[in-house]
Protein backbone atom coordinates (compact mmCIF):
# COMPACT_ATOMS: atom_id res chain seq x y z
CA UNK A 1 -0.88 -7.86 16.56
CA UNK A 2 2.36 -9.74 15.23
CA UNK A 3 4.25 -7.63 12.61
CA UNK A 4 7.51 -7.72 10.89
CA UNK A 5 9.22 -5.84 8.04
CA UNK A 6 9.23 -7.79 3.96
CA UNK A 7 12.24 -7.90 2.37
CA UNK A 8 10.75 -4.53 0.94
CA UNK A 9 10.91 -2.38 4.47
CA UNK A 10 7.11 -2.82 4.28
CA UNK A 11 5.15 -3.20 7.56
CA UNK A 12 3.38 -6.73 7.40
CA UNK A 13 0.50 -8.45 9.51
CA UNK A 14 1.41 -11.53 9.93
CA UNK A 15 -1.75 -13.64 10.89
CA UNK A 16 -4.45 -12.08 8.43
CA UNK A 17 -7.30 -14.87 7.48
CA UNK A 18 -7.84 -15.35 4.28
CA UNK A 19 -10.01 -18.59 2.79
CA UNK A 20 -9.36 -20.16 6.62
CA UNK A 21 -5.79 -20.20 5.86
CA UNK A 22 -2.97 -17.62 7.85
CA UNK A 23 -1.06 -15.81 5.64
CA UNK A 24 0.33 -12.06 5.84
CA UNK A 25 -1.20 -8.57 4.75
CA UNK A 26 1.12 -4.88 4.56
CA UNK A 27 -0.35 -2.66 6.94
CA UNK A 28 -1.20 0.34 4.46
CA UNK A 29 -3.16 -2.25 2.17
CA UNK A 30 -5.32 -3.20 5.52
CA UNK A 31 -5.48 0.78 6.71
CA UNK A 32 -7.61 1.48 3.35
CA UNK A 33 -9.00 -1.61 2.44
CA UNK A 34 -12.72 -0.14 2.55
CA UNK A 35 -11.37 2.45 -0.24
CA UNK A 36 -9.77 -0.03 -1.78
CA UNK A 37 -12.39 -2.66 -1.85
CA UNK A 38 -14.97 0.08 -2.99
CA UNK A 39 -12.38 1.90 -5.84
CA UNK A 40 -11.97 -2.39 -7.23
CA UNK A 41 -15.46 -2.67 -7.51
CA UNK A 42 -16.23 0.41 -8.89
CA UNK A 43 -13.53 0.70 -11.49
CA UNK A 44 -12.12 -2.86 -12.05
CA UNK A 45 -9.97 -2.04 -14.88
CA UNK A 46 -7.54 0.16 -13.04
CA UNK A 47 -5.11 -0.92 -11.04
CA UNK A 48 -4.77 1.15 -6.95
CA UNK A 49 -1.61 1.54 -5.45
CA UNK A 50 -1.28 3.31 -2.01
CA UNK A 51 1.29 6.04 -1.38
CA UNK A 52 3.14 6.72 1.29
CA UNK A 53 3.44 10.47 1.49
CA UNK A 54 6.55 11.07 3.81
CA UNK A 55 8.12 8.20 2.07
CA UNK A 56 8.48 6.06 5.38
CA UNK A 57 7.34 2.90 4.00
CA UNK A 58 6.95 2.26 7.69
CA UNK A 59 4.88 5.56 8.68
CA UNK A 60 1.23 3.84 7.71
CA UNK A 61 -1.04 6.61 9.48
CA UNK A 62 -4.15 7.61 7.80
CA UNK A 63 -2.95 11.14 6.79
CA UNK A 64 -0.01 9.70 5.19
CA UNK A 65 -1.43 7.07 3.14
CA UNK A 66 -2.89 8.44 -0.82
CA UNK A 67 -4.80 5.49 -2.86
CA UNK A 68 -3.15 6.45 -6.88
CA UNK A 69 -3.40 4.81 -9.91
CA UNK A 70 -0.29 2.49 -10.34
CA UNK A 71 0.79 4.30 -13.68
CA UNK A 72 0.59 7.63 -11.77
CA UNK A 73 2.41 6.49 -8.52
CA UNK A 74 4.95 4.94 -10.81
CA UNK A 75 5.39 8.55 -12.74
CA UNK A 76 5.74 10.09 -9.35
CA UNK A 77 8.59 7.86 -8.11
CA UNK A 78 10.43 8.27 -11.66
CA UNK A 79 10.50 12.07 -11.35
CA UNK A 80 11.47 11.81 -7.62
CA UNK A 81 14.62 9.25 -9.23
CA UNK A 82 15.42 12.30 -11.55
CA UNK A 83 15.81 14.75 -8.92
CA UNK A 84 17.99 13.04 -6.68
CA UNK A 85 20.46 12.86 -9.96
């Protein structure tokens, strides 16, 4: 499997099909992308994020990876901002 790191510190696949054409997936997206295929079906209008729990944009192991709605993940990195200040 040929990886790199985005300009993001993101873990990408690089070699992922998609309509017969290469292009590049991040790991954490591919980890859960039953849940996440099933949670876009299902509710359409909403829009999934996945969470990495340690932080480690790098760490994409099951038990640290949390499917959130993007207006809740986005709350919970604006608090985490606030903290740190």
């Amino acid at each position: 499997m040929k990886t790199r790191l985005d300009e993001k510190g993101y873990l990408v696949y690089c070699g992922y099909r998609k309509n017969n054409e290469l292009s590049e997936r991040k790991v954490h997206r591919i980890v859960l992308k039953p849940l996440l295929d099933y949670l876009h079906y299902k509710y359409s209008e909403i829009t999934w994020v996945v969470h990495h729990k340690n932080r480690i944009k790098t760490d994409n192991r099951f038990e640290n990876l949390q499917i959130m709605i993007k207006e809740h993940h986005d709350q919970l990195h604006i608090e985490a901002m606030k903290k740190k200040t």
